[in-house]
N, C-alpha and C. Protein backbone atom coordinates (compact mmCIF):
# COMPACT_ATOMS: atom_id res chain seq x y z
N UNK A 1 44.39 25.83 4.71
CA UNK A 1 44.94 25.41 3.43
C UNK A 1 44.50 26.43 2.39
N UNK A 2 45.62 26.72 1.72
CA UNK A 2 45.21 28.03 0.84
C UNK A 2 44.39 27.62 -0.39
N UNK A 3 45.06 26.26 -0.88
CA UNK A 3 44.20 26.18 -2.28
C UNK A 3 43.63 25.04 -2.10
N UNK A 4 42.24 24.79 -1.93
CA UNK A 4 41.43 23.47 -1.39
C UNK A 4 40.94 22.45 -2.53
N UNK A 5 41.58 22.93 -4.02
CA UNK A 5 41.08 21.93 -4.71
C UNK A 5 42.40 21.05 -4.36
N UNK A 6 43.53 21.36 -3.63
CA UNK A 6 44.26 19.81 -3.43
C UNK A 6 44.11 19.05 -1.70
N UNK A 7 43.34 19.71 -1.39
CA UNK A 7 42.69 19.27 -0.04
C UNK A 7 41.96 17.45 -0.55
N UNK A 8 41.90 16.67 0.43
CA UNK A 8 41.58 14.96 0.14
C UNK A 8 40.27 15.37 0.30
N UNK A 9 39.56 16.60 1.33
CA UNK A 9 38.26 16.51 1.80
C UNK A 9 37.55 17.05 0.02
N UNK A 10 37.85 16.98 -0.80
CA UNK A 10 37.33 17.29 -1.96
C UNK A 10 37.38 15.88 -2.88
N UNK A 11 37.55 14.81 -2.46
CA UNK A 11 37.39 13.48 -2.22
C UNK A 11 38.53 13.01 -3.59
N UNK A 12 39.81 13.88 -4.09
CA UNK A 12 40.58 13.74 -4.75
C UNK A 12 41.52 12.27 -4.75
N UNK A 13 41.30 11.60 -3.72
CA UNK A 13 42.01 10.13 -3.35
C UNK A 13 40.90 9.39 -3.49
N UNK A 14 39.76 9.39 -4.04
CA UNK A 14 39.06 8.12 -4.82
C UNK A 14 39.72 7.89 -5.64
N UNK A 15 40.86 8.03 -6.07
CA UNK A 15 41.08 7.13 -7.60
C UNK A 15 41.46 5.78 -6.37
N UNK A 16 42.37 6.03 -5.91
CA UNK A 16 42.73 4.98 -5.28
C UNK A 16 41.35 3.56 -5.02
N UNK A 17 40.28 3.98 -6.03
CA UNK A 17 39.32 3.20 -5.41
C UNK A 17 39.20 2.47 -7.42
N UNK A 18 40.22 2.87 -7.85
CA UNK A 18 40.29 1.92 -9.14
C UNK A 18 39.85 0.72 -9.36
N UNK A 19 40.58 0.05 -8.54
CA UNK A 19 41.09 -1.53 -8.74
C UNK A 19 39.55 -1.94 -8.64
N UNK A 20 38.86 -1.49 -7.58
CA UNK A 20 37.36 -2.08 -7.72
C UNK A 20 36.71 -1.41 -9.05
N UNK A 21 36.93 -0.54 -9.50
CA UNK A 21 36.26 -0.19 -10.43
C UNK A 21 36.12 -0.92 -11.64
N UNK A 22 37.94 -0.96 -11.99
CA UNK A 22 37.93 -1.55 -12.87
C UNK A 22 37.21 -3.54 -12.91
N UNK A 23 37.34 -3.65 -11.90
CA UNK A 23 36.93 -4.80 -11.88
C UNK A 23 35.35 -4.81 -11.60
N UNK A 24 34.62 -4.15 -11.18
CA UNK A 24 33.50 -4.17 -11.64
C UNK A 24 32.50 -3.95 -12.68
N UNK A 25 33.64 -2.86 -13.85
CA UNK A 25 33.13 -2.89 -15.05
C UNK A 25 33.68 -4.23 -15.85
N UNK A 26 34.54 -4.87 -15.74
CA UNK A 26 35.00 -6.26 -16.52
C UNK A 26 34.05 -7.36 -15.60
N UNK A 27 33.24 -6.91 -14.55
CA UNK A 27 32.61 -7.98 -14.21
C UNK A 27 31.56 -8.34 -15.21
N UNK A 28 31.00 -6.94 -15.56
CA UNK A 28 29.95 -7.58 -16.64
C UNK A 28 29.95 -7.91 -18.02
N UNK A 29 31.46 -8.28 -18.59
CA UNK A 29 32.03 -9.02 -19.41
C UNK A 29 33.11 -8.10 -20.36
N UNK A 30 34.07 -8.80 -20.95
CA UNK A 30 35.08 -8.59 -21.51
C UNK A 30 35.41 -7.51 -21.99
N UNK A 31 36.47 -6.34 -21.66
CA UNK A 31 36.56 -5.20 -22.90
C UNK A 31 38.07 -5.40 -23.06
N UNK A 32 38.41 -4.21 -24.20
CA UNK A 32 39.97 -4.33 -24.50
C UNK A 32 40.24 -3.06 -24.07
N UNK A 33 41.24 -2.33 -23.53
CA UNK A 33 41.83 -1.56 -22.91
C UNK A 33 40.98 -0.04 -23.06
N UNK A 34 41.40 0.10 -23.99
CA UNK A 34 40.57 1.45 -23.94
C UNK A 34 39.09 1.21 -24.39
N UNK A 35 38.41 0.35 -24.65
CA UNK A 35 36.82 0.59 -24.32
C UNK A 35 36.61 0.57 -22.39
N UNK A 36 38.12 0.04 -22.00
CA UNK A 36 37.53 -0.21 -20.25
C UNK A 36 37.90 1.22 -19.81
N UNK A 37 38.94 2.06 -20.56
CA UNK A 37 39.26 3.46 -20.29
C UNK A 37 38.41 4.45 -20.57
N UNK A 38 37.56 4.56 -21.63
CA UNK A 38 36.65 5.26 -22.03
C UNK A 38 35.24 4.55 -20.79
N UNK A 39 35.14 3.33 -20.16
CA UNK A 39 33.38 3.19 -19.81
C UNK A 39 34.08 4.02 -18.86
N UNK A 40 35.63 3.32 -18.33
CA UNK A 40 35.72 3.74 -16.58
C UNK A 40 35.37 5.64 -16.26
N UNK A 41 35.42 6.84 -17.27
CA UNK A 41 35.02 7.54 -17.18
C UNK A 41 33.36 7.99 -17.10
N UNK A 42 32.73 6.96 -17.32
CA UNK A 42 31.14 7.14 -16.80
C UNK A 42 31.09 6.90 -15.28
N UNK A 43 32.21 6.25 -14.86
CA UNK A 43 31.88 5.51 -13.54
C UNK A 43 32.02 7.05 -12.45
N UNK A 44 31.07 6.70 -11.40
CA UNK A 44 30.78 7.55 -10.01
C UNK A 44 31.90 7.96 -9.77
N UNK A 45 33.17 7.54 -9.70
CA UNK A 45 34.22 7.96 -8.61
C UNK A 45 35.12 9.03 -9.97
N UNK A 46 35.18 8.77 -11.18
CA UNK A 46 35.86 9.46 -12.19
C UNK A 46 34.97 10.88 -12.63
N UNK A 47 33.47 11.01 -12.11
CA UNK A 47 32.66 12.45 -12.44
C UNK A 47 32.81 12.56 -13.87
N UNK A 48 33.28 11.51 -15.07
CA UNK A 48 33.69 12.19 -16.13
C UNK A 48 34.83 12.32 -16.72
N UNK A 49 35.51 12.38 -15.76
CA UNK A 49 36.96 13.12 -16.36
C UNK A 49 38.02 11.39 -16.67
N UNK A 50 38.55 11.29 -17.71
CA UNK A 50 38.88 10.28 -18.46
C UNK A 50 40.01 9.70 -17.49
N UNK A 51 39.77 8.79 -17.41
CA UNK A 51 41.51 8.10 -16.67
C UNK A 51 42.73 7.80 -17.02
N UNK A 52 43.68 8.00 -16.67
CA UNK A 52 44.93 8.27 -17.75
C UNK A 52 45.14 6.69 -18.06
N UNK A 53 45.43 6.86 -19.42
CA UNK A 53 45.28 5.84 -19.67
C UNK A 53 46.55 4.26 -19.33
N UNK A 54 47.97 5.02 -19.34
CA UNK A 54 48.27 4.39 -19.38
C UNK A 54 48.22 3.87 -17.32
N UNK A 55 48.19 4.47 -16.34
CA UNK A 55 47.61 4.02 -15.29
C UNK A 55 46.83 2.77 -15.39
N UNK A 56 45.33 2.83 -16.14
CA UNK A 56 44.66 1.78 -16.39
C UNK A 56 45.50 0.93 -16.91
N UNK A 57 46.37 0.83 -17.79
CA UNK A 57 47.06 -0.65 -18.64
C UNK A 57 48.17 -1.25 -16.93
N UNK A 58 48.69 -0.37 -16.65
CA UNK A 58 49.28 -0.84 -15.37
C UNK A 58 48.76 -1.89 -14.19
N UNK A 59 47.70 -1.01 -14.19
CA UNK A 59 46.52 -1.80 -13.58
C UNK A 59 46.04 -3.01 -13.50
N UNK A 60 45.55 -3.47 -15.45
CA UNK A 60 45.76 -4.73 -15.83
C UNK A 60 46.59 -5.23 -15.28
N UNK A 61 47.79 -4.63 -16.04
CA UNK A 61 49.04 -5.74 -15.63
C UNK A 61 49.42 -6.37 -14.53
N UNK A 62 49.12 -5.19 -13.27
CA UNK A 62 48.95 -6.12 -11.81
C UNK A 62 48.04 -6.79 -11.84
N UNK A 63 46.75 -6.89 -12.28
CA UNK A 63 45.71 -7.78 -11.57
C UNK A 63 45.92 -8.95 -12.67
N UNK A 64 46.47 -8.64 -13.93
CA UNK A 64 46.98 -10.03 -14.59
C UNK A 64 48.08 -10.73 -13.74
N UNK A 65 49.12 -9.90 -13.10
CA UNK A 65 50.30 -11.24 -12.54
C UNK A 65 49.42 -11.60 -11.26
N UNK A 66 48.61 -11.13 -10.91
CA UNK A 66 47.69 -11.49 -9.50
C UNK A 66 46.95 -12.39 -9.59
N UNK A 67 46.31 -12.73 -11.11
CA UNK A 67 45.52 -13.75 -11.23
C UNK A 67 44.00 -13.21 -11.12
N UNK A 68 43.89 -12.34 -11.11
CA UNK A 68 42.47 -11.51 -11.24
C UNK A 68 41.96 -11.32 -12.58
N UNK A 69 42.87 -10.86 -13.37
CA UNK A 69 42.10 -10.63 -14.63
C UNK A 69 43.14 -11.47 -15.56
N UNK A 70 42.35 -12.06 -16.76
CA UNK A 70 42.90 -12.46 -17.65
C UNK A 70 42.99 -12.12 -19.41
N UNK A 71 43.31 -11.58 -19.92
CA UNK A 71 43.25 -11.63 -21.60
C UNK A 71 43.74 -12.40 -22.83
N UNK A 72 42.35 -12.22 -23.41
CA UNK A 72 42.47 -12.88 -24.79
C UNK A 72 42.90 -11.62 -25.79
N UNK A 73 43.10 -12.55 -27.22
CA UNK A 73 43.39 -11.94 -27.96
C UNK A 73 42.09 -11.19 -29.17
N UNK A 74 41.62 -10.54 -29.25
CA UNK A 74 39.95 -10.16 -29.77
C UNK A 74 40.20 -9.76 -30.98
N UNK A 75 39.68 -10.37 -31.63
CA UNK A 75 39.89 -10.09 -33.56
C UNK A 75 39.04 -8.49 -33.91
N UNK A 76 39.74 -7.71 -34.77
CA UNK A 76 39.30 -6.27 -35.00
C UNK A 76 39.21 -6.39 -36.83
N UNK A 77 38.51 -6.13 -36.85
CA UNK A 77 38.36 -5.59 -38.19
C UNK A 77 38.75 -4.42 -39.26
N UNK A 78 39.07 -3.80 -37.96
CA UNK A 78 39.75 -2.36 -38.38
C UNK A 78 41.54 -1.75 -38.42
N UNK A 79 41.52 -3.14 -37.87
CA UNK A 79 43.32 -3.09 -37.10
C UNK A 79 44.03 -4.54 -36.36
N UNK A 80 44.78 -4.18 -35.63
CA UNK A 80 45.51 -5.91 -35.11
C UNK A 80 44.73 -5.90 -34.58
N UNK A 81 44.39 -7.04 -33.59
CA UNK A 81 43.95 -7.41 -33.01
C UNK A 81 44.38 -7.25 -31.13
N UNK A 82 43.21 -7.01 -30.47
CA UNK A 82 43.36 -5.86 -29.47
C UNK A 82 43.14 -6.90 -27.74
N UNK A 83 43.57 -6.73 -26.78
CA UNK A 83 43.43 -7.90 -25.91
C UNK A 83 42.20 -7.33 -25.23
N UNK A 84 41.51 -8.61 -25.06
CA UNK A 84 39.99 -8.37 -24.38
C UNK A 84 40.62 -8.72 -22.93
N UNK A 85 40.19 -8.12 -22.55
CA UNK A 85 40.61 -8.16 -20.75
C UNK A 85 39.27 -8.84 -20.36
N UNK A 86 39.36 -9.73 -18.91
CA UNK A 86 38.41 -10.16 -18.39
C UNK A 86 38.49 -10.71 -16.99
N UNK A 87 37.96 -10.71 -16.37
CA UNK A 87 37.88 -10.99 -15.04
C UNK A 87 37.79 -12.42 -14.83
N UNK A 88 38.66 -12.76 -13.72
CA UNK A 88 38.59 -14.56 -13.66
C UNK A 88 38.16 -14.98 -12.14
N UNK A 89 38.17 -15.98 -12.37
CA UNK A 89 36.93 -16.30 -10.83
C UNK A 89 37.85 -15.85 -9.22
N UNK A 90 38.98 -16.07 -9.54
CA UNK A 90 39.35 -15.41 -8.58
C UNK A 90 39.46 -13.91 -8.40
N UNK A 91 38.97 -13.08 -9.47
CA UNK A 91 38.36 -11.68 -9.79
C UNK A 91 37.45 -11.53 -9.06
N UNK A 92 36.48 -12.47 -9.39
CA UNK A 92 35.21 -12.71 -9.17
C UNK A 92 34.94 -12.56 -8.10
N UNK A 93 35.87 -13.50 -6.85
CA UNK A 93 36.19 -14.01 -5.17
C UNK A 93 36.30 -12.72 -4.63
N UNK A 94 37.91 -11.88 -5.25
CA UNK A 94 37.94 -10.30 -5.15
C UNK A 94 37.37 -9.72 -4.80
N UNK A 95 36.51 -9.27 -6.11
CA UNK A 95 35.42 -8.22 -5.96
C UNK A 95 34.05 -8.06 -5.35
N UNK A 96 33.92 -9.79 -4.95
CA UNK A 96 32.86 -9.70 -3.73
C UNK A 96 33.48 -9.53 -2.27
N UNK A 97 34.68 -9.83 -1.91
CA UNK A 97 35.51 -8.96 -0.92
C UNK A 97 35.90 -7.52 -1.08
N UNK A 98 35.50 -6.70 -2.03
CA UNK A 98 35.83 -5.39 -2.45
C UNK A 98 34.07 -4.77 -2.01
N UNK A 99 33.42 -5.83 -2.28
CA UNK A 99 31.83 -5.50 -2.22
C UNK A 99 31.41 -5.77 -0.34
N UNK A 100 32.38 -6.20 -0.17
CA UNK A 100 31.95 -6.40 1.87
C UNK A 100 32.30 -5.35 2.73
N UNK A 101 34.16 -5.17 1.73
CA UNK A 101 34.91 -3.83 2.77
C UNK A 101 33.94 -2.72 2.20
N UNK A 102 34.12 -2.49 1.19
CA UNK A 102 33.24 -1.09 0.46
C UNK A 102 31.94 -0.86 1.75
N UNK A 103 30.84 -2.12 1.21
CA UNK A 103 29.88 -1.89 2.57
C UNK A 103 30.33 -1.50 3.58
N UNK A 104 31.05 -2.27 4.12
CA UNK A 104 31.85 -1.72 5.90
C UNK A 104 32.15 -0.21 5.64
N UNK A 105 32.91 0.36 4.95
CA UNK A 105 33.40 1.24 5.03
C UNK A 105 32.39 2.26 4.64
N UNK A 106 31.13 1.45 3.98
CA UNK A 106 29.80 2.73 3.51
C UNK A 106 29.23 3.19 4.85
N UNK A 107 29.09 1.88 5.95
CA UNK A 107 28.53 1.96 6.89
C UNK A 107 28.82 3.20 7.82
N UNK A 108 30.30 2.88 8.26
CA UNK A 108 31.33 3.75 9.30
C UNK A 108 31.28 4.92 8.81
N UNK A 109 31.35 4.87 7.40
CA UNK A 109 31.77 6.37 6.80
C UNK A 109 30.17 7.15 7.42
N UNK A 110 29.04 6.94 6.86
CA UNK A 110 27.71 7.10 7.44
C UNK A 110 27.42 7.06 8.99
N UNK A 111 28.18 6.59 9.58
CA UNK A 111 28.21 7.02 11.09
C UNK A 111 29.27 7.78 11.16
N UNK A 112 30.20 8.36 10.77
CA UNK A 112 30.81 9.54 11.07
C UNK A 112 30.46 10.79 10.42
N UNK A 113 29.59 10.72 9.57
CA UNK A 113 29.22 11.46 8.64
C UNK A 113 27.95 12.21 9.68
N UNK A 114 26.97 11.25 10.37
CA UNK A 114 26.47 11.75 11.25
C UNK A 114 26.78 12.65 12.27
N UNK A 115 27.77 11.82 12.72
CA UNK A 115 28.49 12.86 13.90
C UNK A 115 28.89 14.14 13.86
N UNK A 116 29.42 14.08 12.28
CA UNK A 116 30.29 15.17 12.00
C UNK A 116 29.30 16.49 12.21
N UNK A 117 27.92 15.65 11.46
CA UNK A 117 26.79 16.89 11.63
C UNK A 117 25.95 17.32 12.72
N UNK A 118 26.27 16.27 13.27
CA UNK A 118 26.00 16.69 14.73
C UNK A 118 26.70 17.78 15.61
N UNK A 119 27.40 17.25 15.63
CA UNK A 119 29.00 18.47 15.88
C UNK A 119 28.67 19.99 15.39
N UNK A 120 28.55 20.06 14.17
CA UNK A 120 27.89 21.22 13.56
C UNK A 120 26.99 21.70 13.86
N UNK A 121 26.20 21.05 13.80
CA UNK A 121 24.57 21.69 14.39
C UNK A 121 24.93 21.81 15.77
N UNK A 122 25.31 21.34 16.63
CA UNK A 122 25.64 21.44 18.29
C UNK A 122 27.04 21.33 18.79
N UNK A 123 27.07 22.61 18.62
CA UNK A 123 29.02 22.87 18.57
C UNK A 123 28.72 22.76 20.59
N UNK A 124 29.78 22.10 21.05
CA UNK A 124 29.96 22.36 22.92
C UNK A 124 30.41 23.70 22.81
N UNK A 125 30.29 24.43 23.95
CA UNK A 125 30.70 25.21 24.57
C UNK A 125 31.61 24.96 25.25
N UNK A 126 32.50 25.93 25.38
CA UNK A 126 33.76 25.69 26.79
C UNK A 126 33.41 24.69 27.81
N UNK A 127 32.41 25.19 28.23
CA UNK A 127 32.22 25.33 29.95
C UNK A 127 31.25 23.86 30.04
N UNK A 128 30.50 23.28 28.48
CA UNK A 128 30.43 21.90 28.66
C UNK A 128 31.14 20.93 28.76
């Protein structure tokens, strides 16, 4: 592959690991859209780099018709008033099933991760 920053092994398909994200930063209570767009860029899988935003509002919007997250309306002082997003117990149910596969998948990933270096360090020969 000629240009490897679009290679996956540069772990470019974590976003796909959103939906837990976002729901683990609304686990620890309510934000309105872009304070959850601005934390979700501190988070491990984003390195920083800001999440587009309107992606995140999409996002909501599925896990609102899903029944995962819910919003109020949050009074601003500075402007209208802005929807506090929040996680609802069946969020809640979710993201401790997001917290089992994740494990599983920390596990496996860590046993292939072994191997892989195994492999490396002790390449076979032909004739093994």
């Amino acid at each position: 592959m000629s240009d490897k920053r679009l290679c996956a092994c540069d772990g470019h398909t974590l976003d796909r690991l959103l939906q837990p994200t976002v729901m683990a930063v609304l686990s620890k209570g309510p934000l309105h859209g872009y304070a959850l767009v601005d934390y979700l860029k501190d988070s491990p899988l984003m390195k920083g780099a800001k999440p587009d935003p309107t992606g995140v509002y999409r996002l909501l919007a599925v896990l609102e018709e899903q029944g995962l997250v819910s919003h109020d309306w949050g009074e601003s002082k500075l402007g209208p008033s802005k929807r506090m997003y929040k996680l609802t117990s069946a969020g809640s149910d979710c993201l401790s099933r997001w917290i089992d596969t994740l494990d599983g998948y920390q596990r496996d990933v860590s046993r292939l991760v072994a191997e892989m270096r195994e492999g490396v360090v002790h390449k076979p020969q032909a004739n093994e």
